[in-house]
PDB file of N, CA and C in Angstrom:
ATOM      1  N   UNK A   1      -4.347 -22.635  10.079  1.00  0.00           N
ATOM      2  CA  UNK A   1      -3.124 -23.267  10.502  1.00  0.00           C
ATOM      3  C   UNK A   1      -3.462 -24.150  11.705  1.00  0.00           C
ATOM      4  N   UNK A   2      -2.916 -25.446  12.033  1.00  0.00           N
ATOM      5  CA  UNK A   2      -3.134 -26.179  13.437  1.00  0.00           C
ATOM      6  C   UNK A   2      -1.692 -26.455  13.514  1.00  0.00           C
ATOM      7  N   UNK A   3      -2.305 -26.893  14.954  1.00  0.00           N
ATOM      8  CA  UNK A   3      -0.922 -27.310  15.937  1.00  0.00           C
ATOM      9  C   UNK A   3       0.514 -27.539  15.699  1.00  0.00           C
ATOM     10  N   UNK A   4      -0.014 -28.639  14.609  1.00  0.00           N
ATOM     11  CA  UNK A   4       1.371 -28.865  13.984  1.00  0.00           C
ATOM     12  C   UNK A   4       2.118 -27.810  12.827  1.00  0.00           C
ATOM     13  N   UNK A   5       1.585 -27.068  12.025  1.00  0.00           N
ATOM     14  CA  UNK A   5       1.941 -26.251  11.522  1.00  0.00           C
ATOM     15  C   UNK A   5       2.292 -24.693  12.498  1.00  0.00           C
ATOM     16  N   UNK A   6       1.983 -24.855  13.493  1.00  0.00           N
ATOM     17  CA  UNK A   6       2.252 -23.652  14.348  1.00  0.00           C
ATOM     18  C   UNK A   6       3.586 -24.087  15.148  1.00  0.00           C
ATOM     19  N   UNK A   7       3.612 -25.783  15.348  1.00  0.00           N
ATOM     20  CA  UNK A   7       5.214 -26.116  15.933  1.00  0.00           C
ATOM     21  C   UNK A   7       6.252 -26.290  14.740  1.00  0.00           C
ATOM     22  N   UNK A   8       6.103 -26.509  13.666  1.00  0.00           N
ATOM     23  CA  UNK A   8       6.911 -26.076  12.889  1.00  0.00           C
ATOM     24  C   UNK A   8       7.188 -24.425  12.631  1.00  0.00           C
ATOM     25  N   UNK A   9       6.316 -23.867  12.543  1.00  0.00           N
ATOM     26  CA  UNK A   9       6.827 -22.301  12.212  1.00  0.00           C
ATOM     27  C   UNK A   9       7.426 -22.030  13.499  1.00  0.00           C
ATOM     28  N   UNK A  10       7.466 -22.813  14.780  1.00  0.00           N
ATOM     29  CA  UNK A  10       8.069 -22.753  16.111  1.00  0.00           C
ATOM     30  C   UNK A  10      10.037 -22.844  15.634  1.00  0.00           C
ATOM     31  N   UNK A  11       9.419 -24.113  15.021  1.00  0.00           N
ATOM     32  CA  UNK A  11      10.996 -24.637  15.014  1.00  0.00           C
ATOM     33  C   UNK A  11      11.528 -23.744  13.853  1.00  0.00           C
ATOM     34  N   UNK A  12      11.206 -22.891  12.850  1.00  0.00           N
ATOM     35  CA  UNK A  12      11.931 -21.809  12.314  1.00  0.00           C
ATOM     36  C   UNK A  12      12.457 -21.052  13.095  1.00  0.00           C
ATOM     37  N   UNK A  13      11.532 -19.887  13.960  1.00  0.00           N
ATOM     38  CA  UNK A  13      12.078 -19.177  15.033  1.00  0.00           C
ATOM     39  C   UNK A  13      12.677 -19.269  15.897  1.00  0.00           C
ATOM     40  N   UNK A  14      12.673 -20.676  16.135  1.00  0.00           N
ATOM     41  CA  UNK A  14      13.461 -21.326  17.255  1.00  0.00           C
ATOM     42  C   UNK A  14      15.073 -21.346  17.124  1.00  0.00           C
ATOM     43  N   UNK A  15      15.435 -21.573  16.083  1.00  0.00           N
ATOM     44  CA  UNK A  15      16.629 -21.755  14.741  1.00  0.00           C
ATOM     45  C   UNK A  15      17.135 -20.505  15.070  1.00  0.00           C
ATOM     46  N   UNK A  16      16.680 -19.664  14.911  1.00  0.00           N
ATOM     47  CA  UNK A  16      17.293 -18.010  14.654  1.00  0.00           C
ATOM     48  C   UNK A  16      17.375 -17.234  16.080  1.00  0.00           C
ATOM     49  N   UNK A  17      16.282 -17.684  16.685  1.00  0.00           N
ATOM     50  CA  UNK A  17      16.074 -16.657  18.475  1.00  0.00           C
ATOM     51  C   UNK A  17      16.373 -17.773  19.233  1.00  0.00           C
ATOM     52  N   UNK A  18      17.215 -18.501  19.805  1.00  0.00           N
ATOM     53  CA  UNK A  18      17.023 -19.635  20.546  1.00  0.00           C
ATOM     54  C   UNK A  18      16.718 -19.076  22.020  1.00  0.00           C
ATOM     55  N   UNK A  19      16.094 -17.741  22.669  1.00  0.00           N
ATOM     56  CA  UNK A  19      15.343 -17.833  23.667  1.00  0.00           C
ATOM     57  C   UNK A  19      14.292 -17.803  23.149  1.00  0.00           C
ATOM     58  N   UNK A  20      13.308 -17.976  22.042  1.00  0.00           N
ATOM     59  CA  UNK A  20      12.105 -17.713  21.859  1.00  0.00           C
ATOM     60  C   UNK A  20      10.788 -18.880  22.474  1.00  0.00           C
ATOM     61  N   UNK A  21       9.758 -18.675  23.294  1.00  0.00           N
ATOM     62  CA  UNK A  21       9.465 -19.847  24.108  1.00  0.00           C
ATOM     63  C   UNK A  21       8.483 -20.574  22.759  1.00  0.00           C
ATOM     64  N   UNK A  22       9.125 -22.072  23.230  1.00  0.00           N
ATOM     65  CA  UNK A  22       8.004 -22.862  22.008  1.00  0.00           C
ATOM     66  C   UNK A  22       7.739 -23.805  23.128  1.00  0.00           C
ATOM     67  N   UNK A  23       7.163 -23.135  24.186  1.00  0.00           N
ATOM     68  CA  UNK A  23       6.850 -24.236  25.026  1.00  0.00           C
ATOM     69  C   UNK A  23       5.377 -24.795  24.622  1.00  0.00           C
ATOM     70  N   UNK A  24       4.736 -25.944  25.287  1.00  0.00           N
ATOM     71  CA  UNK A  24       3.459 -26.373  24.740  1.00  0.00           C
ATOM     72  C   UNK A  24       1.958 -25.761  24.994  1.00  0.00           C
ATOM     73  N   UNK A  25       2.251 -24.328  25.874  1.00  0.00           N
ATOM     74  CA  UNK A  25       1.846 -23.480  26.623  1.00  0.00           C
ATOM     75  C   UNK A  25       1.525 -22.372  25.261  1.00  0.00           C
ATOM     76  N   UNK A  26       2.349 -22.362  25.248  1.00  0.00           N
ATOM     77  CA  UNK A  26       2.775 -21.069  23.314  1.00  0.00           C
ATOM     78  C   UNK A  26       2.169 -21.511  22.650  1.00  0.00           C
ATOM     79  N   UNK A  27       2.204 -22.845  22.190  1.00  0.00           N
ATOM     80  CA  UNK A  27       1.725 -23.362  20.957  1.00  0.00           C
ATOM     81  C   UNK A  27       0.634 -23.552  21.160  1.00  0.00           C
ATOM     82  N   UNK A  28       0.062 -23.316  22.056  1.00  0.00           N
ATOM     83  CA  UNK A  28      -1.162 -23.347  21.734  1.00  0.00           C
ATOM     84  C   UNK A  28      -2.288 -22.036  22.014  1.00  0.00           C
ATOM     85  N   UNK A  29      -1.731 -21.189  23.093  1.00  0.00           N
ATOM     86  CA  UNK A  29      -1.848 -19.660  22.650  1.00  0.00           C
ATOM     87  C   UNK A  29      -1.316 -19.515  21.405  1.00  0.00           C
ATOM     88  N   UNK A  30      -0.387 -19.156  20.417  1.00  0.00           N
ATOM     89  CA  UNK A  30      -0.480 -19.306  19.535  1.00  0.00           C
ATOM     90  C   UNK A  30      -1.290 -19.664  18.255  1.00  0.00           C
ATOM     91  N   UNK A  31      -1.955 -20.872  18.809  1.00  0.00           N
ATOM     92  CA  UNK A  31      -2.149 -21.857  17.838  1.00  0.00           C
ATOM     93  C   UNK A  31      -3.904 -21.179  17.928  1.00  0.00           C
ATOM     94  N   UNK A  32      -4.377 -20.457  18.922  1.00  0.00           N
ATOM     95  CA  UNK A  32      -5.633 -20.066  19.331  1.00  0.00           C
ATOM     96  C   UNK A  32      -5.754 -19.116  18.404  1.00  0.00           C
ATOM     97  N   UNK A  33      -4.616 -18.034  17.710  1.00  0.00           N
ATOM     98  CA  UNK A  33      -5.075 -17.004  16.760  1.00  0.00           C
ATOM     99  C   UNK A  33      -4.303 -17.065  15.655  1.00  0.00           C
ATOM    100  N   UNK A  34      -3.699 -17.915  15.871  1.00  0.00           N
ATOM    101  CA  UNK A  34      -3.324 -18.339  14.081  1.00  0.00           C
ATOM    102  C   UNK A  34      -4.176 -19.399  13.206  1.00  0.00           C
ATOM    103  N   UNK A  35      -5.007 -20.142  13.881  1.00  0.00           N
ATOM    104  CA  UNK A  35      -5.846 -21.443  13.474  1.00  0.00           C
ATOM    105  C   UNK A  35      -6.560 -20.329  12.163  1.00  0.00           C
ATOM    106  N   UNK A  36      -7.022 -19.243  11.823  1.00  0.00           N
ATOM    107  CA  UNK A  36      -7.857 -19.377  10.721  1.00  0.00           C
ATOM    108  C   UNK A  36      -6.393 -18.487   9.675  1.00  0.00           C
ATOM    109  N   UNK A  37      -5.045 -18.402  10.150  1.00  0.00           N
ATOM    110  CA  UNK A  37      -3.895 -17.708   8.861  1.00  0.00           C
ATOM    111  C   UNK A  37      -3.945 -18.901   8.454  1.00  0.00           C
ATOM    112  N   UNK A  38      -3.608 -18.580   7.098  1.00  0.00           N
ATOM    113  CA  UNK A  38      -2.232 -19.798   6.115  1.00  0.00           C
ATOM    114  C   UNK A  38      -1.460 -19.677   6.082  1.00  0.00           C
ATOM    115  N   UNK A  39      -0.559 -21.305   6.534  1.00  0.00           N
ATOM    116  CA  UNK A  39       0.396 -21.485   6.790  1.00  0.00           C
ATOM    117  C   UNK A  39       1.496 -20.734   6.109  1.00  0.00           C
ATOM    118  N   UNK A  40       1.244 -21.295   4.565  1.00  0.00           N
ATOM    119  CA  UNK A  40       2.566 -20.718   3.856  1.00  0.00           C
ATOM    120  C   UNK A  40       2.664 -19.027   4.025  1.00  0.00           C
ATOM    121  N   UNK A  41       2.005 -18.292   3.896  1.00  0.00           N
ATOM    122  CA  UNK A  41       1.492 -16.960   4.436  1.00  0.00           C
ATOM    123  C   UNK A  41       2.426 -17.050   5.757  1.00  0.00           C
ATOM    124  N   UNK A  42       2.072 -17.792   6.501  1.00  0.00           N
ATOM    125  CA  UNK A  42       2.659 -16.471   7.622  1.00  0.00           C
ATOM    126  C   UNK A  42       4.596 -17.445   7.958  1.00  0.00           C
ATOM    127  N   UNK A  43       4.796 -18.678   6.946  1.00  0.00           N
ATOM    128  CA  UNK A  43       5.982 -18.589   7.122  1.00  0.00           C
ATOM    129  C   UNK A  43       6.908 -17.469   6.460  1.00  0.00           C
ATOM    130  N   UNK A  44       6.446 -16.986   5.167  1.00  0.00           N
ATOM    131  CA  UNK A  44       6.514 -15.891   4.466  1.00  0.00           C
ATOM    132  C   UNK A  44       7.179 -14.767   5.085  1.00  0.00           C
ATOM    133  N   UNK A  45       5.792 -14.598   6.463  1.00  0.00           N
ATOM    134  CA  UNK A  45       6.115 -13.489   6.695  1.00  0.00           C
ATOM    135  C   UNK A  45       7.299 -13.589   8.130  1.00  0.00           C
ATOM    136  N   UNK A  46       7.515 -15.096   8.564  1.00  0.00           N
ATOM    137  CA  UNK A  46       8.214 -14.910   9.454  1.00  0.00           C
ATOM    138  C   UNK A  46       9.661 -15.229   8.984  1.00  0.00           C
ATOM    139  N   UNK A  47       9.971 -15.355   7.937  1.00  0.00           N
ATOM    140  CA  UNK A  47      11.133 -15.319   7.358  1.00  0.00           C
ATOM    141  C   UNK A  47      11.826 -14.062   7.091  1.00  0.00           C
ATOM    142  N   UNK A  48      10.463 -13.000   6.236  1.00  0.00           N
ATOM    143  CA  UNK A  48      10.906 -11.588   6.302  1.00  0.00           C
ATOM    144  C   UNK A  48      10.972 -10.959   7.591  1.00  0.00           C
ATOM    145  N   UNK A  49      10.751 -11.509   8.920  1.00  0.00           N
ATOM    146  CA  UNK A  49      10.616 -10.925  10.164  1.00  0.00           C
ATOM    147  C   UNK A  49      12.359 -11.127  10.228  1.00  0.00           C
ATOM    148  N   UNK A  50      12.773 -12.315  10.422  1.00  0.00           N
ATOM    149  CA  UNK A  50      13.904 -12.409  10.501  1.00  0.00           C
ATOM    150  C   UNK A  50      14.972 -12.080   9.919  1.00  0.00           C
ATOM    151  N   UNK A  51      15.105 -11.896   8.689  1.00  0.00           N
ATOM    152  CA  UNK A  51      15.739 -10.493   8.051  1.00  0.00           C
ATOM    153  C   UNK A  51      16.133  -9.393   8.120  1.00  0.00           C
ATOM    154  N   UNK A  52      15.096  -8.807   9.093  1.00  0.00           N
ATOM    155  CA  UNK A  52      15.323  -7.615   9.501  1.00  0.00           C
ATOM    156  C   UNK A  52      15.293  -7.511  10.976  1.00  0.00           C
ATOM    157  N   UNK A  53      14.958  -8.236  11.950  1.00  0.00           N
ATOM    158  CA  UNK A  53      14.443  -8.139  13.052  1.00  0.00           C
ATOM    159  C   UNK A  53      15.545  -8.629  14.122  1.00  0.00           C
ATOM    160  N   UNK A  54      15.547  -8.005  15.140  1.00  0.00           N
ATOM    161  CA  UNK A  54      16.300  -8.565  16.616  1.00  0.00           C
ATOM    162  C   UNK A  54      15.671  -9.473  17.155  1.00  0.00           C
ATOM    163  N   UNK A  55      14.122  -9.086  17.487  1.00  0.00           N
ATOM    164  CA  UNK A  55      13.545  -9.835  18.878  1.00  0.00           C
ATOM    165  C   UNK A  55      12.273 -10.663  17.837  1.00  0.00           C
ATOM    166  N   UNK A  56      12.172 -12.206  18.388  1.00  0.00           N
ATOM    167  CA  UNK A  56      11.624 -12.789  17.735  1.00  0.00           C
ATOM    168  C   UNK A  56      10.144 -12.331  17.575  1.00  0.00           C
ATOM    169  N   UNK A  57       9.453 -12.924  16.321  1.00  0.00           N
ATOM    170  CA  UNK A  57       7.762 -11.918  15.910  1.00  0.00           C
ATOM    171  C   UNK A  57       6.959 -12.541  16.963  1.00  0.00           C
ATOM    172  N   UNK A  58       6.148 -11.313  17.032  1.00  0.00           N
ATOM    173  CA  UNK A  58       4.876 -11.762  17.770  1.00  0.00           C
ATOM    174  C   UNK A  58       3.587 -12.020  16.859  1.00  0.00           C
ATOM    175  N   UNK A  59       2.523 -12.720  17.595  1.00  0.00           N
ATOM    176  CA  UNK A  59       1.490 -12.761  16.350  1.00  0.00           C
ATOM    177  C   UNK A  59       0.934 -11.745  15.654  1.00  0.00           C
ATOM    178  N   UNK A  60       0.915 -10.571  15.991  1.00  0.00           N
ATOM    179  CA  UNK A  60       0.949  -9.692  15.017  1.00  0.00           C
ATOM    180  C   UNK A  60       1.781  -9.625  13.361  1.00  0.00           C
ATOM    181  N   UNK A  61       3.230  -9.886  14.152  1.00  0.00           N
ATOM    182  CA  UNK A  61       4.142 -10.017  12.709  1.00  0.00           C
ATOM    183  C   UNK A  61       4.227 -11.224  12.054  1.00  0.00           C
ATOM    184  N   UNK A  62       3.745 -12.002  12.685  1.00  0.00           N
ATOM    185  CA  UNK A  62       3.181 -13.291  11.989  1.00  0.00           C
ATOM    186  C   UNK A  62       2.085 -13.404  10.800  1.00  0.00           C
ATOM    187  N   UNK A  63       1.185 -12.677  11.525  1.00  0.00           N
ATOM    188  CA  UNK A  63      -0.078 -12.388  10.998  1.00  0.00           C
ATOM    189  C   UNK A  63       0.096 -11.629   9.594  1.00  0.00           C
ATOM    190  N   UNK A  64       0.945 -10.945  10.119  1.00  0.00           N
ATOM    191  CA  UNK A  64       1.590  -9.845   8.614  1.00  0.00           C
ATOM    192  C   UNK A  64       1.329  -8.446   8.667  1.00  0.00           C
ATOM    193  N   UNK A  65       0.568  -7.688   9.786  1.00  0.00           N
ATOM    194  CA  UNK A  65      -0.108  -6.642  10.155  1.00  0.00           C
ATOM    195  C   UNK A  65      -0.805  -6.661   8.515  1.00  0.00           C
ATOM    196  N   UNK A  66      -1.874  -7.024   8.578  1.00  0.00           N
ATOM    197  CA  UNK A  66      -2.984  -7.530   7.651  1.00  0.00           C
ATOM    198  C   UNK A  66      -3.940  -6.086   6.746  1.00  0.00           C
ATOM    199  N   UNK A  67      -3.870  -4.978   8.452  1.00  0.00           N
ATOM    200  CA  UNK A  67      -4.560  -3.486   7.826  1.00  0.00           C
ATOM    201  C   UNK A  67      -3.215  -3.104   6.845  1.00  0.00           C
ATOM    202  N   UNK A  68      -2.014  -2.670   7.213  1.00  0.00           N
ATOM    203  CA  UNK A  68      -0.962  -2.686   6.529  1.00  0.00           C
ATOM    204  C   UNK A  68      -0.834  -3.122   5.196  1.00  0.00           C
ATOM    205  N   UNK A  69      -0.916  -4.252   4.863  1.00  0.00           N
ATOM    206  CA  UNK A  69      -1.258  -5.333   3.779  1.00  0.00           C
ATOM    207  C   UNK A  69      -2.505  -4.744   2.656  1.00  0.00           C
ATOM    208  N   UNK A  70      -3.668  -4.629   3.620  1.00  0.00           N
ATOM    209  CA  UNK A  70      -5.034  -4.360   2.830  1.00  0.00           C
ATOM    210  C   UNK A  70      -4.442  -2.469   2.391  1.00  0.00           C
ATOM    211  N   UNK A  71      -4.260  -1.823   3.407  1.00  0.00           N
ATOM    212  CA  UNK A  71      -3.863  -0.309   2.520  1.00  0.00           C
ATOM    213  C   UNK A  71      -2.721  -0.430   1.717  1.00  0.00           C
ATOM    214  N   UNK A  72      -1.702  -1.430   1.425  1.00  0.00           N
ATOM    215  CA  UNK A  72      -1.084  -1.282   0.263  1.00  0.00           C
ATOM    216  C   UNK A  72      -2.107  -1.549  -0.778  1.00  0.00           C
ATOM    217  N   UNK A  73      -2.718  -2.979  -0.647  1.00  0.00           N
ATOM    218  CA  UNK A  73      -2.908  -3.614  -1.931  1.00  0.00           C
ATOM    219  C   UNK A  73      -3.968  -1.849  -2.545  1.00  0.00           C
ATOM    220  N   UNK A  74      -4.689  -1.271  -1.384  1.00  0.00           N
ATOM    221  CA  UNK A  74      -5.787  -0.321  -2.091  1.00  0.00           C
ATOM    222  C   UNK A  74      -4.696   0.591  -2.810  1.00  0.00           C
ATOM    223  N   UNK A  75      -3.518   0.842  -2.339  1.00  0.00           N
ATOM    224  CA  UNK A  75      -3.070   1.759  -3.022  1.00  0.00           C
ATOM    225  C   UNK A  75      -2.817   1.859  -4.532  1.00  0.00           C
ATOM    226  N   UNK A  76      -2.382   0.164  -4.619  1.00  0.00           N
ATOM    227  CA  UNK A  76      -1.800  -0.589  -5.850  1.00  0.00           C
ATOM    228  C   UNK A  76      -3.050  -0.363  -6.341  1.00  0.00           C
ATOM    229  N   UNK A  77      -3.894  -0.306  -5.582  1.00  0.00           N
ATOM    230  CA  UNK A  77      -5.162  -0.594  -7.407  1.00  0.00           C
ATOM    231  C   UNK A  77      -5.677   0.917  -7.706  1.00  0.00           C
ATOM    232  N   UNK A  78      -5.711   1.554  -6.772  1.00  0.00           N
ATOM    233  CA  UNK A  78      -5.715   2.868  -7.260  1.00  0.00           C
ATOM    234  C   UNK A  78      -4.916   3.679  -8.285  1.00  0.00           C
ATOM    235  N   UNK A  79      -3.669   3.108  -8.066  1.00  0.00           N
ATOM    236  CA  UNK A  79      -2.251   3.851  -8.824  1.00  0.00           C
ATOM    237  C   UNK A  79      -2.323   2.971 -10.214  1.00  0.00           C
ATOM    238  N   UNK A  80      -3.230   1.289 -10.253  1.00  0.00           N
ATOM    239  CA  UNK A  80      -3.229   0.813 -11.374  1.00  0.00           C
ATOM    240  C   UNK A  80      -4.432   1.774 -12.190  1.00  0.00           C
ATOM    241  N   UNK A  81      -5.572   1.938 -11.644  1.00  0.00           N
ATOM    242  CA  UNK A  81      -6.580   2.677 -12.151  1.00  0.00           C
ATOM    243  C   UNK A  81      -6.083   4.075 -12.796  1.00  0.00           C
ATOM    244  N   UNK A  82      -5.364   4.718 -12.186  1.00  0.00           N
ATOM    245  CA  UNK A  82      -5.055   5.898 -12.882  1.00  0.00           C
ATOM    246  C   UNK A  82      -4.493   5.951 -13.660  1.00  0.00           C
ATOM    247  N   UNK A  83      -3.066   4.902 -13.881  1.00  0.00           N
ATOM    248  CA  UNK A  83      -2.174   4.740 -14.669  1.00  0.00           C
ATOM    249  C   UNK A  83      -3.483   4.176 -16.066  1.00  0.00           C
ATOM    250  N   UNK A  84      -4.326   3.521 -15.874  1.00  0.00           N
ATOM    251  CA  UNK A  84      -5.015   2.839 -17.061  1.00  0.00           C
ATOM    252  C   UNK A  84      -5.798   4.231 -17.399  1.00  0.00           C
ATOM    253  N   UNK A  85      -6.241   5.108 -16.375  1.00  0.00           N
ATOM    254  CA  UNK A  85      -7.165   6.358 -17.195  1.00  0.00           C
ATOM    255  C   UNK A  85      -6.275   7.030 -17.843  1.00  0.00           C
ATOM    256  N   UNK A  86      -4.911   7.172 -17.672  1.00  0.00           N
ATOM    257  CA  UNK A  86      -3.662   7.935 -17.975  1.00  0.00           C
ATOM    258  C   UNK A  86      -3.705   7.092 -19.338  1.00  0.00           C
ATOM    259  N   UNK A  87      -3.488   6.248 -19.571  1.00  0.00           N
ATOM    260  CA  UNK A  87      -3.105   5.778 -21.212  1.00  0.00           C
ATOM    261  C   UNK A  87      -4.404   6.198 -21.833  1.00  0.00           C
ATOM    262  N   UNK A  88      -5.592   5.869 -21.243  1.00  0.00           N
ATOM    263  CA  UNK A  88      -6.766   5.761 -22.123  1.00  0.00           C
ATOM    264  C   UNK A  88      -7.094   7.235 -22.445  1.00  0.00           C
ATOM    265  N   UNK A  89      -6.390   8.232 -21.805  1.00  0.00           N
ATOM    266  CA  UNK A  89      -6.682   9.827 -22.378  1.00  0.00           C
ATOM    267  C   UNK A  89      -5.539  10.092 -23.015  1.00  0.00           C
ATOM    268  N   UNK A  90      -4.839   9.494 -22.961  1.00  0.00           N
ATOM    269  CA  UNK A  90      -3.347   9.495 -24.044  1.00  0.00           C
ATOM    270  C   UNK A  90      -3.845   8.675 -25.548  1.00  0.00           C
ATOM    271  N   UNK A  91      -4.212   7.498 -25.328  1.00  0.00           N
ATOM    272  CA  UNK A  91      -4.548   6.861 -26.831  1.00  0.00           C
ATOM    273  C   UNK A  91      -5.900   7.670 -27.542  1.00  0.00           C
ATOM    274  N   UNK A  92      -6.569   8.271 -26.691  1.00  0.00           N
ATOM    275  CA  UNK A  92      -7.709   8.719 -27.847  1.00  0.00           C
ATOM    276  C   UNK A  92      -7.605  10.715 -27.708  1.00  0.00           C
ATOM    277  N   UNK A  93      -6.628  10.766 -27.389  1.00  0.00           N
ATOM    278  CA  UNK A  93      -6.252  12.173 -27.729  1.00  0.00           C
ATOM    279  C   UNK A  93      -7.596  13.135 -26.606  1.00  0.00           C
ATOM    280  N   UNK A  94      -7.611  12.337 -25.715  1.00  0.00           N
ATOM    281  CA  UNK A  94      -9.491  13.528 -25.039  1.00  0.00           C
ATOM    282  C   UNK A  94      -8.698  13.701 -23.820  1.00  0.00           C
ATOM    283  N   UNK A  95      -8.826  14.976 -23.255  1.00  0.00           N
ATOM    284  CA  UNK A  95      -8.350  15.785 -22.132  1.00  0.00           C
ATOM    285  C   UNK A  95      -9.129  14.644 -20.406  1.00  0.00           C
ATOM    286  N   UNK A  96      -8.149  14.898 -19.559  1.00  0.00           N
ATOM    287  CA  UNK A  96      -8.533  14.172 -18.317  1.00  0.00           C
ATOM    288  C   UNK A  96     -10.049  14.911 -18.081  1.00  0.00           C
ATOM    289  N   UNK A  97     -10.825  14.474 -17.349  1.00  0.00           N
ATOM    290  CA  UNK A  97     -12.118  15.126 -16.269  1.00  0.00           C
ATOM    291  C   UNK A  97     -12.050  16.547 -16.069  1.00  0.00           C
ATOM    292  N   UNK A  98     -12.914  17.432 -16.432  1.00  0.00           N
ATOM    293  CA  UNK A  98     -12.231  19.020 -15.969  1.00  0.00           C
ATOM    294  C   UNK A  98     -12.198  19.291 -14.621  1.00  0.00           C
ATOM    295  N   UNK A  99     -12.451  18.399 -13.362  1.00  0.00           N
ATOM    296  CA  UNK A  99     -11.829  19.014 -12.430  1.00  0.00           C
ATOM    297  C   UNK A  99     -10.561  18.296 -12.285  1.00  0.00           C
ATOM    298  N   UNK A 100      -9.996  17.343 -12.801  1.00  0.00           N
ATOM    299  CA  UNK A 100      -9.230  16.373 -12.474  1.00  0.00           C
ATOM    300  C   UNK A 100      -7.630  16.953 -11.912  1.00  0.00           C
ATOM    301  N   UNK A 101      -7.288  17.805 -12.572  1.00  0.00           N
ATOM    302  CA  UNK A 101      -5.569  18.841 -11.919  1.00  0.00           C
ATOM    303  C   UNK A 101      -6.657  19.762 -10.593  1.00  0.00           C
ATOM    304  N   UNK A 102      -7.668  20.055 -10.586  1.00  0.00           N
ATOM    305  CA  UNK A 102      -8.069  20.701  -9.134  1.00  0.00           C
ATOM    306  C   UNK A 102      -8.007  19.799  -7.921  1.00  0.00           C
ATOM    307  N   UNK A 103      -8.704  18.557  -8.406  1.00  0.00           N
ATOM    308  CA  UNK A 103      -9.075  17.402  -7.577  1.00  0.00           C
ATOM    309  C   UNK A 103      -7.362  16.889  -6.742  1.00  0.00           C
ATOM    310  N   UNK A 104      -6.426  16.767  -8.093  1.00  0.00           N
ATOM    311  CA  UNK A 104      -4.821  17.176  -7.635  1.00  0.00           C
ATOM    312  C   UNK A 104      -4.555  17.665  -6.801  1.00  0.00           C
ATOM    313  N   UNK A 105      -5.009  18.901  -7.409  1.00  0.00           N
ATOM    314  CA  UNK A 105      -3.856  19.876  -6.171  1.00  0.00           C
ATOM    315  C   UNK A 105      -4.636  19.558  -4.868  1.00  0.00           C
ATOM    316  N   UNK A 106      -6.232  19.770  -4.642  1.00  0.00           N
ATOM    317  CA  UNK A 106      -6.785  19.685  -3.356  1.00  0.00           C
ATOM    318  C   UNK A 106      -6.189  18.274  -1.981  1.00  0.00           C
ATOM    319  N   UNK A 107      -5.660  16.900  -3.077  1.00  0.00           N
ATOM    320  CA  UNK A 107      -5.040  16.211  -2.451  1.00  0.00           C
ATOM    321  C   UNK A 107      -3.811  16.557  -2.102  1.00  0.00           C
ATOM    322  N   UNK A 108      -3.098  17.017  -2.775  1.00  0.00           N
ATOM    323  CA  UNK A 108      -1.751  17.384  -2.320  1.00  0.00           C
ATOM    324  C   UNK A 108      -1.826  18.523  -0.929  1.00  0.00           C
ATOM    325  N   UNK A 109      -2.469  19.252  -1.173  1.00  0.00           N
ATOM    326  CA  UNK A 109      -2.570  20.462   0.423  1.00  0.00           C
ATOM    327  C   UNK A 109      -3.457  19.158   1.289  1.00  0.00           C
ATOM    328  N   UNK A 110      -3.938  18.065   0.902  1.00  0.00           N
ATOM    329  CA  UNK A 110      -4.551  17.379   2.395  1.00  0.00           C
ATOM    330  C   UNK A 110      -5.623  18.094   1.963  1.00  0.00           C
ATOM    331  N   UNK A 111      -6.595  18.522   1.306  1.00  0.00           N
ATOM    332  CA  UNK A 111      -7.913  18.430   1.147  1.00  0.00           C
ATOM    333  C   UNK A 111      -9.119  17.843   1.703  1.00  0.00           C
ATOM    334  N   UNK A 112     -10.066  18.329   1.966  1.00  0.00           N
ATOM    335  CA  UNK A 112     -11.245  17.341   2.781  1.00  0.00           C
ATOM    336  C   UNK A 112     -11.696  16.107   1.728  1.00  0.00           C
ATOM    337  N   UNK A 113     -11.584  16.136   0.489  1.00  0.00           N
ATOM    338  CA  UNK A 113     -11.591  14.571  -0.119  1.00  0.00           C
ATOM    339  C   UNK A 113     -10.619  13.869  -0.365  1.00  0.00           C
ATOM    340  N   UNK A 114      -9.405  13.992   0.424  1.00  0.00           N
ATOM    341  CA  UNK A 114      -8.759  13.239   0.119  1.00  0.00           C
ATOM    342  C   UNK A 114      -8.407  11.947   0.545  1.00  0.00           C
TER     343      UNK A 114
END
């Protein structure tokens, strides 16, 4: 993102928080740790900031809290993976892994592999 795309996502927030500082001071702190986000990305996310939010985002919620982001997407592919081992022991009639309901339950009590 540069300058100018960081004073426009200014003038969004600006719209909605009118104390929020877009002085030329901001924009460019700002503009110092947003230069490697994308743009459309973090208007995204400052639209959903404002939706829900009182006090205007900081670069964090700009950013999108990114670890946040990365442990969903792992979750999604995990829950896709199982769901695909789940059909594929359903279409050929063969029982899950034999530890696979132990491996279960050990996650559910919080287990050391889990």
């Amino acid at each position: 993102m540069n300058k100018l795309q960081v004073i426009d996502l200014f003038g969004i927030i600006k719209r909605t928080y009118p104390s929020f500082d877009s002085s030329p001071q901001s924009v460019d702190h700002h503009a110092k740790y947003l230069h490697d986000f994308p743009f459309e990305t973090a208007r995204e996310h400052v639209e959903r900031h404002i939706l829900s939010e009182r006090f205007p985002p900081t670069i964090a919620d700009i950013r999108g809290r990114l670890g946040d982001q990365m442990d969903a997407q792992r979750s999604k592919d995990a829950a896709e993976a199982h769901f695909a081992n789940l059909e594929t022991w359903g279409a050929t009639g063969s029982p899950p892994p034999p530890d696979y309901w132990e491996h279960g339950r050990r996650l559910l009590r919080g287990g050391a592999d889990a």
